[in-house]
N, C-alpha and C. Protein backbone atom coordinates (compact mmCIF):
# COMPACT_ATOMS: atom_id res chain seq x y z
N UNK A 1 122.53 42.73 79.13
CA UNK A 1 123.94 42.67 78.75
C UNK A 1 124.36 44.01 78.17
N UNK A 2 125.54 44.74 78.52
CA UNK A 2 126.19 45.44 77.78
C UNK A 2 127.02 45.28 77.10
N UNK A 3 126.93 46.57 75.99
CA UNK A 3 127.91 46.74 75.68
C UNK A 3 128.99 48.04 75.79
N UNK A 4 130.19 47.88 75.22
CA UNK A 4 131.23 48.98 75.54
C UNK A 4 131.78 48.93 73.94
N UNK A 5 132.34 50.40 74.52
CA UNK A 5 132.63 51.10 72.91
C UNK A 5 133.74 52.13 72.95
N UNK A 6 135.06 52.30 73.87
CA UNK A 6 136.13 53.12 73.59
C UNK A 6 136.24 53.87 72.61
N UNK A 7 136.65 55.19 72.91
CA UNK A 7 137.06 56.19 72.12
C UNK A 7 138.25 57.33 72.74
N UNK A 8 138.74 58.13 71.98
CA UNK A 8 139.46 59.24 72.56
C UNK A 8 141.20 58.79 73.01
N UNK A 9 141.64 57.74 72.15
CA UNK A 9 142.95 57.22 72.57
C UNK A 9 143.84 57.69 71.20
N UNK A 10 144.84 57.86 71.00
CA UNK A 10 145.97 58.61 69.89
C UNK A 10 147.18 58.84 70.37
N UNK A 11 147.98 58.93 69.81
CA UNK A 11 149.07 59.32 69.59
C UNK A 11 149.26 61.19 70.32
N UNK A 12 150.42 61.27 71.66
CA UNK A 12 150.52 62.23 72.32
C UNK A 12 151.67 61.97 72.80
N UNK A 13 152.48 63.70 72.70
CA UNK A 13 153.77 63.58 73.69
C UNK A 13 153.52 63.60 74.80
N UNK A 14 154.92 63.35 75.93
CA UNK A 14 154.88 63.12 76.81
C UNK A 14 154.49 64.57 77.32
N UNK A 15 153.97 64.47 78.58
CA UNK A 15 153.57 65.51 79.13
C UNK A 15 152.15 66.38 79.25
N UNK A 16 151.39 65.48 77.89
CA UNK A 16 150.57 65.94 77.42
C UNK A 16 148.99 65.52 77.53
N UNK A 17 148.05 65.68 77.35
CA UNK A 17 147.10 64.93 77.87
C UNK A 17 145.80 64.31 76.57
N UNK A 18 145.37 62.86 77.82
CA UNK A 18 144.30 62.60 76.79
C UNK A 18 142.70 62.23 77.27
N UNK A 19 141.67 62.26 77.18
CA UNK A 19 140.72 62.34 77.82
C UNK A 19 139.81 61.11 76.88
N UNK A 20 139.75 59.37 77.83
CA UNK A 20 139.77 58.46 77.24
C UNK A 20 137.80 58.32 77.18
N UNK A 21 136.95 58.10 76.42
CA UNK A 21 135.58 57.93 76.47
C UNK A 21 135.43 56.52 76.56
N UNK A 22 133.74 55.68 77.15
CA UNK A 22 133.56 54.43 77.02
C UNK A 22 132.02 54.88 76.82
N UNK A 23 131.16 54.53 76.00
CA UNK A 23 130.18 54.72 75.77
C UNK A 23 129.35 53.13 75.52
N UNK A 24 128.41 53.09 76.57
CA UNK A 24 127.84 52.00 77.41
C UNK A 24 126.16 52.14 76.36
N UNK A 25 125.64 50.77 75.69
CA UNK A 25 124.17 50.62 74.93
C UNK A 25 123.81 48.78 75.95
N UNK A 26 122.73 48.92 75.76
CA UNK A 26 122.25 47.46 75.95
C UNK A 26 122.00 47.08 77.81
N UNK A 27 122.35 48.02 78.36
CA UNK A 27 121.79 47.15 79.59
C UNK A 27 121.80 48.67 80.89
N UNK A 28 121.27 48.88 81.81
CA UNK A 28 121.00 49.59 82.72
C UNK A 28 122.70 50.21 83.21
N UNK A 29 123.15 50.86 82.62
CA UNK A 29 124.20 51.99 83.21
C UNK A 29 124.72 51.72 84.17
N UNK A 30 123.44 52.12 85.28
CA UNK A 30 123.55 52.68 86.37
C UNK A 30 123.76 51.89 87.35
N UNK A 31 123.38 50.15 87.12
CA UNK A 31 123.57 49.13 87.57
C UNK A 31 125.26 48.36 87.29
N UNK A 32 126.17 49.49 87.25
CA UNK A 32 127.46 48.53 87.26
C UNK A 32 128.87 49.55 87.62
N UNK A 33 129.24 49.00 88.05
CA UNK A 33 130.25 49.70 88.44
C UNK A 33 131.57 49.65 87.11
N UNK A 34 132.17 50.74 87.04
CA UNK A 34 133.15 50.96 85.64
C UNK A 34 134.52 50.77 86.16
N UNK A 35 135.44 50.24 85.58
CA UNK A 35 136.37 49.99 85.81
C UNK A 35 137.57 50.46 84.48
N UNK A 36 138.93 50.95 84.41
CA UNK A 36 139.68 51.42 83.01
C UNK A 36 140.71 50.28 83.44
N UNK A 37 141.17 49.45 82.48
CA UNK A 37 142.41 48.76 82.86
C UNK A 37 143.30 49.05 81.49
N UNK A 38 144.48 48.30 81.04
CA UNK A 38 145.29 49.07 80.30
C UNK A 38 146.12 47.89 79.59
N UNK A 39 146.55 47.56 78.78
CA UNK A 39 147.20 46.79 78.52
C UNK A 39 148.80 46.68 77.30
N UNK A 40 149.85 46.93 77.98
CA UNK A 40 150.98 46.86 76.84
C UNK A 40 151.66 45.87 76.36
N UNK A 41 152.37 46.28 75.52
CA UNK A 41 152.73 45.03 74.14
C UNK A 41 153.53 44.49 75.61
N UNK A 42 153.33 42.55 75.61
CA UNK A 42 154.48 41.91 76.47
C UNK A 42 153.61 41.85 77.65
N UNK A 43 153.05 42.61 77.76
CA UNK A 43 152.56 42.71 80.15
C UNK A 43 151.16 42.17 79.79
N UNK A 44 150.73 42.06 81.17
CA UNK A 44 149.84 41.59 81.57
C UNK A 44 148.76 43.02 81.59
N UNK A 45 147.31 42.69 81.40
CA UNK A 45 146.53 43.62 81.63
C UNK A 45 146.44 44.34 83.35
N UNK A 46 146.48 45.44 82.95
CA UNK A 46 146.60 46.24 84.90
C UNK A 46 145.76 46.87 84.89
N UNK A 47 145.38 47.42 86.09
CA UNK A 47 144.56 47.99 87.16
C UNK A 47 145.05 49.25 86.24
N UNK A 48 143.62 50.68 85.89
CA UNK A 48 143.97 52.14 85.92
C UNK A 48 143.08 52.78 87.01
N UNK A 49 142.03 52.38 86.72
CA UNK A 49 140.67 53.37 87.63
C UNK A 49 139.51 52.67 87.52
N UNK A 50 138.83 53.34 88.68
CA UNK A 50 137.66 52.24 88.71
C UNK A 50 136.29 53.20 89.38
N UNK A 51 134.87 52.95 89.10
CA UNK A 51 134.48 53.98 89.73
C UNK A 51 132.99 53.65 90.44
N UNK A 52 132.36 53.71 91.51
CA UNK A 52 131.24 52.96 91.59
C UNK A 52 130.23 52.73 90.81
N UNK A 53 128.94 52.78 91.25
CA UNK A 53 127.99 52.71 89.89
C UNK A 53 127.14 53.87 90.37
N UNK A 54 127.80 55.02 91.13
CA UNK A 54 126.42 55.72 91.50
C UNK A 54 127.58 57.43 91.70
N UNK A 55 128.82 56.88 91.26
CA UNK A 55 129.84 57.38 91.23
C UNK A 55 130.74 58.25 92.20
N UNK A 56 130.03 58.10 93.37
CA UNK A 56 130.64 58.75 94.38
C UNK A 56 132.29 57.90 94.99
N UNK A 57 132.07 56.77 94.42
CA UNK A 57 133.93 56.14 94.70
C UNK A 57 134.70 56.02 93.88
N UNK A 58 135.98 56.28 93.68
CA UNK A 58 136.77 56.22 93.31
C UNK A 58 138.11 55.87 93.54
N UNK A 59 138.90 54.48 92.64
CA UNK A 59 140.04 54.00 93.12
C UNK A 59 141.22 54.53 92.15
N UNK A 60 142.54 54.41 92.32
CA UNK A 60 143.42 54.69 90.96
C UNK A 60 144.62 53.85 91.43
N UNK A 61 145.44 53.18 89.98
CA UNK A 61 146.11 52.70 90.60
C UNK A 61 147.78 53.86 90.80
N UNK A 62 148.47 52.92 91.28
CA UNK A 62 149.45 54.17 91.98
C UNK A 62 150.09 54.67 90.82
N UNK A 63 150.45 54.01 89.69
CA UNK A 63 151.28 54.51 88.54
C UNK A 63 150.08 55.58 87.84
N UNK A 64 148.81 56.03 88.14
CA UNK A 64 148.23 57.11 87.78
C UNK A 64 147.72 57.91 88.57
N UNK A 65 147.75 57.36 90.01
CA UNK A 65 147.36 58.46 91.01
C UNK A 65 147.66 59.91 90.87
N UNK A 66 146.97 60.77 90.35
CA UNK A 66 147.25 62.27 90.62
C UNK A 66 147.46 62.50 89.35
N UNK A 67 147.58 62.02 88.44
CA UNK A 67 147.26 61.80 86.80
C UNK A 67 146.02 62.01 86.28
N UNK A 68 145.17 61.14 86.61
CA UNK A 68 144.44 60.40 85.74
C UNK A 68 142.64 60.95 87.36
N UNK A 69 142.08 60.55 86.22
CA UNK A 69 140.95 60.90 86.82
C UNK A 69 139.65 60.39 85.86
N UNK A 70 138.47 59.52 86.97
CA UNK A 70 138.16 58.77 86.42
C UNK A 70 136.57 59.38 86.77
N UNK A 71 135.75 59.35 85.54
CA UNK A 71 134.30 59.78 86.18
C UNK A 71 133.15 59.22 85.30
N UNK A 72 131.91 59.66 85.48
CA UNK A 72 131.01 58.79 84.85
C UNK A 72 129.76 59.80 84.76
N UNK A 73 128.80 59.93 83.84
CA UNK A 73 127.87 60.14 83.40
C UNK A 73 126.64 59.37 83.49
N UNK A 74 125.66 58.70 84.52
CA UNK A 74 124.72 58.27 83.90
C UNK A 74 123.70 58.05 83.16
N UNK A 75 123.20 59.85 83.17
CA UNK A 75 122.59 60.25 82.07
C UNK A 75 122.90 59.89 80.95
N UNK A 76 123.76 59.79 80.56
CA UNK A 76 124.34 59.82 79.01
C UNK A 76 124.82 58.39 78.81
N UNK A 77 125.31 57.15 79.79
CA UNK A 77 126.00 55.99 79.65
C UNK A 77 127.05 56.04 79.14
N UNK A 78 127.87 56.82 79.79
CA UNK A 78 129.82 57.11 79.53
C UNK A 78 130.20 56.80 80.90
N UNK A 79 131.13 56.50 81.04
CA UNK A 79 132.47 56.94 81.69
C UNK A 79 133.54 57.36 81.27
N UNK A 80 134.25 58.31 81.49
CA UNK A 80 135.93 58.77 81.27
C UNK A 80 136.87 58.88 82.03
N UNK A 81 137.73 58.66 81.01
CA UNK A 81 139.28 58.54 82.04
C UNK A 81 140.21 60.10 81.47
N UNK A 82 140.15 60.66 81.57
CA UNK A 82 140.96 61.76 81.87
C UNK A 82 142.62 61.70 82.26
N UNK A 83 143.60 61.40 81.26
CA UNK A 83 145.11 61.28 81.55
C UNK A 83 145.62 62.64 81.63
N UNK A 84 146.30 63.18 82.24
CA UNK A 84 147.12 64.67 82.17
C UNK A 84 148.63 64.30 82.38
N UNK A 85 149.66 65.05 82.30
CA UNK A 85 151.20 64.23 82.07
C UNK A 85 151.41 63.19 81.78
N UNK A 86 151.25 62.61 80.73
CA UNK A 86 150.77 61.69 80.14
C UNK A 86 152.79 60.72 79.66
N UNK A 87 153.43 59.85 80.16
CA UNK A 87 154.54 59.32 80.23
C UNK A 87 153.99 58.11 79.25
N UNK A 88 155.56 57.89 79.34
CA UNK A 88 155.86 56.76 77.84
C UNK A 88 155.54 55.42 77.81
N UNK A 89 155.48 55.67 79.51
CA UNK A 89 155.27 54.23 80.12
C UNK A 89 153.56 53.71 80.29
N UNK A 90 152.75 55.06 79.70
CA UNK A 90 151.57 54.89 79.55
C UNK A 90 150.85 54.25 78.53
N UNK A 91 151.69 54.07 77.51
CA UNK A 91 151.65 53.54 76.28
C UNK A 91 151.01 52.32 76.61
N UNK A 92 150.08 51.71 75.74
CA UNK A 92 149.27 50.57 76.05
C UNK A 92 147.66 51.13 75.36
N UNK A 93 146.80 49.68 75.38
CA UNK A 93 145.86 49.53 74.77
C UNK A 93 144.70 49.99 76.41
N UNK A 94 143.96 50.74 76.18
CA UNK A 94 143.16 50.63 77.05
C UNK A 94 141.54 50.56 77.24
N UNK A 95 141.33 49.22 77.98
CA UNK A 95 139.76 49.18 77.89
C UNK A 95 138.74 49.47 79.25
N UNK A 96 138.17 49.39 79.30
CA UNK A 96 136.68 50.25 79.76
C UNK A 96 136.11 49.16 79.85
N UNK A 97 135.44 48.38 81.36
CA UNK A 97 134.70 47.37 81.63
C UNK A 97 133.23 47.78 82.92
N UNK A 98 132.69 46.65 82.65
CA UNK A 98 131.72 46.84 83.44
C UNK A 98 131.30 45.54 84.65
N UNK A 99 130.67 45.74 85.65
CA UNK A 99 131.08 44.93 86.71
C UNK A 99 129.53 45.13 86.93
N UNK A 100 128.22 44.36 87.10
CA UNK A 100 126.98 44.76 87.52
C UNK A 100 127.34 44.21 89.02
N UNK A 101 126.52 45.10 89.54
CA UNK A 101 126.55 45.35 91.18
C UNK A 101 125.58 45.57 91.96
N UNK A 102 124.67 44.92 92.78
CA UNK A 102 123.64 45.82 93.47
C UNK A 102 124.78 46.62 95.04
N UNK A 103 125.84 46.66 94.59
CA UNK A 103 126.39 47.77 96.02
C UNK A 103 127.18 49.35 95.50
N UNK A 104 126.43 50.13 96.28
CA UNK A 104 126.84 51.20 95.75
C UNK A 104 128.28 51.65 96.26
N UNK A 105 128.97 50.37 97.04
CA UNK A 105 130.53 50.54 97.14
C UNK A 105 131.21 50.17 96.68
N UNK A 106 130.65 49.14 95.72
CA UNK A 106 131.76 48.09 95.07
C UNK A 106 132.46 48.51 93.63
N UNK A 107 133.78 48.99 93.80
CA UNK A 107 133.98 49.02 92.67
C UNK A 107 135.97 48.46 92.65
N UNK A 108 135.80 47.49 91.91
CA UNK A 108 137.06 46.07 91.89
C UNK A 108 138.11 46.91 91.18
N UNK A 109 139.31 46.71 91.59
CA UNK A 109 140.35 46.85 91.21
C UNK A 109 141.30 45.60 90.58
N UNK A 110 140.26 44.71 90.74
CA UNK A 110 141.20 43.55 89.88
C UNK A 110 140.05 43.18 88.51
N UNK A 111 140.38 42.47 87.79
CA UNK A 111 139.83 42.61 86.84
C UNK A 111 138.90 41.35 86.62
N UNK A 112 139.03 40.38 87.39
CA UNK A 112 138.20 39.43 87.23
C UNK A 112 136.61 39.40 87.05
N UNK A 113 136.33 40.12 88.02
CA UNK A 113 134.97 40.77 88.32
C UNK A 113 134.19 41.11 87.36
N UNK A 114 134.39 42.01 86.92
CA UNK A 114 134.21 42.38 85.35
C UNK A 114 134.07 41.43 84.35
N UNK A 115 132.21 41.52 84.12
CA UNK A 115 132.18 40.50 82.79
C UNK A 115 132.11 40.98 81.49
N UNK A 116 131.93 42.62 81.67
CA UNK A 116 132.19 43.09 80.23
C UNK A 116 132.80 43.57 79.93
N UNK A 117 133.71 43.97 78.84
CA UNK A 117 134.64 44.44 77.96
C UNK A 117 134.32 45.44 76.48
N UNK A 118 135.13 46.73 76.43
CA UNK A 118 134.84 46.94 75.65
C UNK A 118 136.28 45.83 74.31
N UNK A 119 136.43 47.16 73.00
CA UNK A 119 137.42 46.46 72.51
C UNK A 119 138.95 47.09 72.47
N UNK A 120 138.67 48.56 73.20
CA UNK A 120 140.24 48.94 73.80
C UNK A 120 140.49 50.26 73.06
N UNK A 121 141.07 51.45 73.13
CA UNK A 121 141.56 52.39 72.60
C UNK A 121 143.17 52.23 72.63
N UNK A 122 143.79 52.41 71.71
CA UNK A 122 145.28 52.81 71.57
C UNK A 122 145.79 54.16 72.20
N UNK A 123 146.45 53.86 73.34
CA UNK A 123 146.76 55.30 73.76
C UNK A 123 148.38 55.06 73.51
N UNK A 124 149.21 56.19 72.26
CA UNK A 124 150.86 55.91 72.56
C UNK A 124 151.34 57.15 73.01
N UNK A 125 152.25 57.38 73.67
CA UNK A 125 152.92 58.65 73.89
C UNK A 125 154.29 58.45 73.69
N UNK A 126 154.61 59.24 73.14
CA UNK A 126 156.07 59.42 72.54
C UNK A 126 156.72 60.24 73.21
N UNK A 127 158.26 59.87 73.31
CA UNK A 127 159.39 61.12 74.21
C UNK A 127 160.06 62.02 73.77
């Protein structure tokens, strides 16, 4: 079983960037595919990025495409999300999950999949 541990979320103007950490203890890394989803006051939790477990795939959803950039470390048991022009509408809580996988293609864009959770970073950006 893992666990997850967010970091690197604060308070940023628009335009500006933030580079989100998830730092992974308790179970084989390398065996899960990472997923960032996001969640604001009122909405439903959404799709940000997602990345295999061996990290050569990568999905984004369209409101961060060309934004945001999503990568992973296995050496170390991180993944990061990397925001650059960073909009108001980005505002939301965002967490860092894990999906164990024996396929080195699978990596879900919906969130079900995913049985672990971290407990979320606050990312706000102001206009």
């Amino acid at each position: 079983q893992v666990q997850l541990v967010e970091s690197g979320g604060g308070l940023v103007q628009a335009g500006g960037s933030l580079r989100l950490s998830c730092a992974a203890s308790g179970g084989s890394f390398s065996s899960y595919a990472m997923g960032w989803f996001r969640q604001a006051p009122g909405k439903e939790r959404e799709f940000v990025a997602t990345i295999t477990k061996n990290g050569a795939i990568t999905y984004y959803a369209d409101s961060v495409k060309g934004r945001g950039t999503i990568s992973r470390d296995n050496t170390k048991n991180t993944v990061s999300l990397q925001m650059n022009n960073l909009k108001p509408e980005d505002t939301a809580i965002y967490y860092c999950a894990a999906e164990r996988t024996y396929s080195t293609y699978r990596a879900s864009t919906n969130s079900a999949p995913y049985a672990y959770w971290g407990q979320g970073t606050q990312v706000t950006v102001s206009s």
